[in-house]
N, C-alpha and C. Protein backbone atom coordinates (compact mmCIF):
# COMPACT_ATOMS: atom_id res chain seq x y z
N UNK A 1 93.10 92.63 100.41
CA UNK A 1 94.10 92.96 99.40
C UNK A 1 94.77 91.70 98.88
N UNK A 2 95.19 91.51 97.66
CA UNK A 2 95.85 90.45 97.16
C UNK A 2 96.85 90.79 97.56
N UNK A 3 97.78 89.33 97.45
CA UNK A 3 98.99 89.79 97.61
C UNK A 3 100.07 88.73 97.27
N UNK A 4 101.23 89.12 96.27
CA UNK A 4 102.23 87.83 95.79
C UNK A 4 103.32 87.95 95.91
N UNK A 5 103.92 87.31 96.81
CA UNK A 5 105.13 87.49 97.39
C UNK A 5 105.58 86.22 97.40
N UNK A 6 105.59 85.24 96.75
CA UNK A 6 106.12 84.25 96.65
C UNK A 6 107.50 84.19 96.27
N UNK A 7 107.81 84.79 95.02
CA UNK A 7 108.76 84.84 94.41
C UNK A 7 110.19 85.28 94.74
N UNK A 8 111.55 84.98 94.66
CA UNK A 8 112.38 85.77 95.38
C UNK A 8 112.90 86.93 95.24
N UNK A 9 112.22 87.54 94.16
CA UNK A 9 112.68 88.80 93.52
C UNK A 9 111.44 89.65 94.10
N UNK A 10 110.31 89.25 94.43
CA UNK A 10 109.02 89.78 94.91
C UNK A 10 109.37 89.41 96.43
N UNK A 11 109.64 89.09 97.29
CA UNK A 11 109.97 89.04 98.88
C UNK A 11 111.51 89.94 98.75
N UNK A 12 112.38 90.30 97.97
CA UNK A 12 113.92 91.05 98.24
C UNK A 12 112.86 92.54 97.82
N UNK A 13 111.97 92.76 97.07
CA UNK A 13 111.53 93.97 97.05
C UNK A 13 110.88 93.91 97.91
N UNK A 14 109.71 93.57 98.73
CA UNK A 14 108.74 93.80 99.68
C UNK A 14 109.94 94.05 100.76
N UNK A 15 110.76 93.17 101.38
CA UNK A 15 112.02 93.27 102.32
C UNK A 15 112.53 94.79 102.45
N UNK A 16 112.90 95.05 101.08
CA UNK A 16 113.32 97.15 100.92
C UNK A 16 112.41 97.60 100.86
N UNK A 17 111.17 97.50 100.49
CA UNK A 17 110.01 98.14 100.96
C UNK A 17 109.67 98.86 102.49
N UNK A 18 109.39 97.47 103.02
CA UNK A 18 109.12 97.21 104.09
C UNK A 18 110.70 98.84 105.13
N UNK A 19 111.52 98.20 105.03
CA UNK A 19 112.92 98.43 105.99
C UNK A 19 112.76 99.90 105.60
N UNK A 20 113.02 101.18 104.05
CA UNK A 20 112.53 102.21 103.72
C UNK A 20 111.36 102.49 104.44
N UNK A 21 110.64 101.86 104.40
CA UNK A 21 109.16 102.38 105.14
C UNK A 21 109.55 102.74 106.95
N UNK A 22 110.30 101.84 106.76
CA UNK A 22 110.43 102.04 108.77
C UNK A 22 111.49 103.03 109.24
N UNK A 23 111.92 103.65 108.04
CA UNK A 23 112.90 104.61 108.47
C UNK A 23 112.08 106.20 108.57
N UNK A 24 110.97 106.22 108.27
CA UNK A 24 109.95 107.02 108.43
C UNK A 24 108.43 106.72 109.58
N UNK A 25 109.23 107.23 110.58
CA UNK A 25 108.37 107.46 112.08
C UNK A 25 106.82 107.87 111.47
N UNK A 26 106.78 108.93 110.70
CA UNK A 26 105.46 109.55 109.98
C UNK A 26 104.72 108.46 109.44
N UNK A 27 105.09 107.94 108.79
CA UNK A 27 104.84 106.33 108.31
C UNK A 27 103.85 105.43 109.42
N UNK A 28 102.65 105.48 108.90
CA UNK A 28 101.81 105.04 110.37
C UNK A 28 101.82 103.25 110.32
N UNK A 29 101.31 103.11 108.68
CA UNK A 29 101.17 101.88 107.85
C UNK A 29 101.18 101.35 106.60
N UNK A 30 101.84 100.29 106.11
CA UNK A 30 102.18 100.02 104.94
C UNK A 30 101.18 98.84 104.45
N UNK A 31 100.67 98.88 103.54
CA UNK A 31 99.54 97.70 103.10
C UNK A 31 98.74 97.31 101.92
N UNK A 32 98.57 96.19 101.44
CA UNK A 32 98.16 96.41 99.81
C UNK A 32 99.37 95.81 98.88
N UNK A 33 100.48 95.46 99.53
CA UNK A 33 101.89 95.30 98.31
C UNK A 33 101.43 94.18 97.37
N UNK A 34 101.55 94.77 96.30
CA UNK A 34 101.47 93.81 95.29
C UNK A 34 102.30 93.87 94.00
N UNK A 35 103.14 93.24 93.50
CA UNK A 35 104.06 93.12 92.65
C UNK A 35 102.97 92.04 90.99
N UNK A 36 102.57 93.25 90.04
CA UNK A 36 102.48 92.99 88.64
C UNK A 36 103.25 91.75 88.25
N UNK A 37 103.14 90.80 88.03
CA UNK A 37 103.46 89.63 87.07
C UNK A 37 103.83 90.50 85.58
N UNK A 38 104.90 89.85 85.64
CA UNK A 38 105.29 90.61 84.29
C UNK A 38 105.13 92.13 83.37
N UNK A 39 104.73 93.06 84.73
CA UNK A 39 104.75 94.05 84.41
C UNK A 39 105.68 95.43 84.76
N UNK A 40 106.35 94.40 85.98
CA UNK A 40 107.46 95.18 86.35
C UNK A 40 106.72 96.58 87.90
N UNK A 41 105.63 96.61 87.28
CA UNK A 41 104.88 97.55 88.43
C UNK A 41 104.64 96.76 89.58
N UNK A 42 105.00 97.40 90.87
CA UNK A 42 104.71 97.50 92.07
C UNK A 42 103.73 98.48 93.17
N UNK A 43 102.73 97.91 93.47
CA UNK A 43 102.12 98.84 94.07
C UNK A 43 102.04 98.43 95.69
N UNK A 44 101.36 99.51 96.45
CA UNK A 44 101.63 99.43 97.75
C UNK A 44 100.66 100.87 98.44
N UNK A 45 99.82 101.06 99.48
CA UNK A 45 99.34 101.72 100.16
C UNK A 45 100.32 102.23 101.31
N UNK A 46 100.19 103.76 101.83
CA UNK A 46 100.95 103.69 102.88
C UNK A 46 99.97 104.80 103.52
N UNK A 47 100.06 105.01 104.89
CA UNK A 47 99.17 106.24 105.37
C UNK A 47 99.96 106.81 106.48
N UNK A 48 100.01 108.05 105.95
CA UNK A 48 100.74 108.68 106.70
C UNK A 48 100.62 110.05 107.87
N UNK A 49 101.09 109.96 109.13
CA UNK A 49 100.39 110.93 109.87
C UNK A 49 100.36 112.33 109.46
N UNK A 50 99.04 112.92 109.55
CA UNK A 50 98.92 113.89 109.03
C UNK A 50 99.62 115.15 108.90
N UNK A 51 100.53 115.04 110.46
CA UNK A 51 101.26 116.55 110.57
C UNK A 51 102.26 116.15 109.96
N UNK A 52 102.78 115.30 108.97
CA UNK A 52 103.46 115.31 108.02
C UNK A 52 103.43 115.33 106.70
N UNK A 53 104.15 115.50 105.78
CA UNK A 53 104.18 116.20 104.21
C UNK A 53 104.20 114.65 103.46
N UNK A 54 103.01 114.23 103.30
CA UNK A 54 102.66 113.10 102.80
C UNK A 54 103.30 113.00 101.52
N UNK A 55 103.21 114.06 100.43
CA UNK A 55 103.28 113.94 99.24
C UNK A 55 105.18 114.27 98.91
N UNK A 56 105.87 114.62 100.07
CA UNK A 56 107.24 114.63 100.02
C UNK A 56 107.35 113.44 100.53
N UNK A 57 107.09 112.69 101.48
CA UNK A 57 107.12 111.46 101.87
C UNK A 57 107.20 110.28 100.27
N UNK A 58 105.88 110.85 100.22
CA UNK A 58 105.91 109.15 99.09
C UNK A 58 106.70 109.26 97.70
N UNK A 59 107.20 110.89 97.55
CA UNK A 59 108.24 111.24 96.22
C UNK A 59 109.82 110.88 96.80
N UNK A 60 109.70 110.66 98.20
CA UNK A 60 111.17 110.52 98.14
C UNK A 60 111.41 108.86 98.44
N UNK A 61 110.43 108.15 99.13
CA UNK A 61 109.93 106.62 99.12
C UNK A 61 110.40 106.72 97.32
N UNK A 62 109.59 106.94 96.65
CA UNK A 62 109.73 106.40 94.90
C UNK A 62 111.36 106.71 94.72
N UNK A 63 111.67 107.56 94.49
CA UNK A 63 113.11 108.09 93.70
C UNK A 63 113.75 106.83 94.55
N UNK A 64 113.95 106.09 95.69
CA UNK A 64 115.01 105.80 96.95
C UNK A 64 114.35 104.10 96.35
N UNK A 65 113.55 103.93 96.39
CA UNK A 65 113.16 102.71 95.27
C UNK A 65 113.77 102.67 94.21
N UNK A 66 113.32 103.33 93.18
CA UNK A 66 113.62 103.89 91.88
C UNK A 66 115.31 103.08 91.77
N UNK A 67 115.89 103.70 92.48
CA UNK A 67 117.17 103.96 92.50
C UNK A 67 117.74 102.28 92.79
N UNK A 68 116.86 101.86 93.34
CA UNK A 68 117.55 100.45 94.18
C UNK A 68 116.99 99.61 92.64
N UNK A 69 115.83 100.15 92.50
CA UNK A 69 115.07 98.61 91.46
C UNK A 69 114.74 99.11 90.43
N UNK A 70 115.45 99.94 89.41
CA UNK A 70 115.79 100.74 88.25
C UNK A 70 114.40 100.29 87.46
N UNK A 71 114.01 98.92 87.13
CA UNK A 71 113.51 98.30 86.40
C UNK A 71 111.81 98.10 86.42
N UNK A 72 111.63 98.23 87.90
CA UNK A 72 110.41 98.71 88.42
C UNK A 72 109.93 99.92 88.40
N UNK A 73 108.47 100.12 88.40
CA UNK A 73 107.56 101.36 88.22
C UNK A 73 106.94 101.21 89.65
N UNK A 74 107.50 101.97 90.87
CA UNK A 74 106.58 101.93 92.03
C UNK A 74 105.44 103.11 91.76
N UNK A 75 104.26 102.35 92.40
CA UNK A 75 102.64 103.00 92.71
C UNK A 75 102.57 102.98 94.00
N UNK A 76 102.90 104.30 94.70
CA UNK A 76 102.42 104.17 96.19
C UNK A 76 101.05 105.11 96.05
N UNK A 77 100.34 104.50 96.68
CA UNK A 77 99.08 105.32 97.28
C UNK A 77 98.62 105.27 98.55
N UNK A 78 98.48 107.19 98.47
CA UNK A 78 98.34 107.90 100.19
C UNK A 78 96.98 107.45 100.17
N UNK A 79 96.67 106.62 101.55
CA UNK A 79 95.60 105.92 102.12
C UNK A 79 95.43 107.12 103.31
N UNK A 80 93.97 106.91 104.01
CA UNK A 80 94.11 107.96 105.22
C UNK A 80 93.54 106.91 106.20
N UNK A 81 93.83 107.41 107.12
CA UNK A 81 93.46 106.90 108.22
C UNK A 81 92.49 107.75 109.09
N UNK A 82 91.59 106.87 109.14
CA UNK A 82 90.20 107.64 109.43
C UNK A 82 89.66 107.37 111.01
N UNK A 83 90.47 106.59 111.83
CA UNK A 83 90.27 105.82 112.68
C UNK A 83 90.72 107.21 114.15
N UNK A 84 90.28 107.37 115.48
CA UNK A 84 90.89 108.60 115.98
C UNK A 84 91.80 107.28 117.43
């Protein structure tokens, strides 16, 4: 996965990324972050354990983003984990 986090506006988002993500136990793994150059989009993989509601998971991840980084368009995508 690429990945650009150089920047300090691109490491203060990966940072709330990251900390949101860990407040969700269901939350197995986060991976893939990549922050658009001048496009304002952020994307990011997350996979989440199954006996949980993946797709309430990653709508309430966005809005709780949303909310912090008005200006950004987060792309999370449910990855699975295929591994037993």
């Amino acid at each position: 996965y690429a990945s650009n986090t150089e920047g300090e506006d691109e490491q203060a988002i990966r940072r709330d990324v990251e900390a949101l993500v860990a407040e969700y136990p269901a939350i197995l793994q986060m991976h893939g972050f990549y922050v658009e150059p001048g496009s304002g989009r952020v994307s990011f993989d997350i996979i989440v354990d199954f006996s949980a509601d993946a797709q309430d998971i990653c709508s309430t991840l966005r809005a709780k983003l949303a909310e912090r980084w008005p200006d950004r368009d987060f792309d999370i995508i449910l990855d699975s984990d295929i591994s037993d």
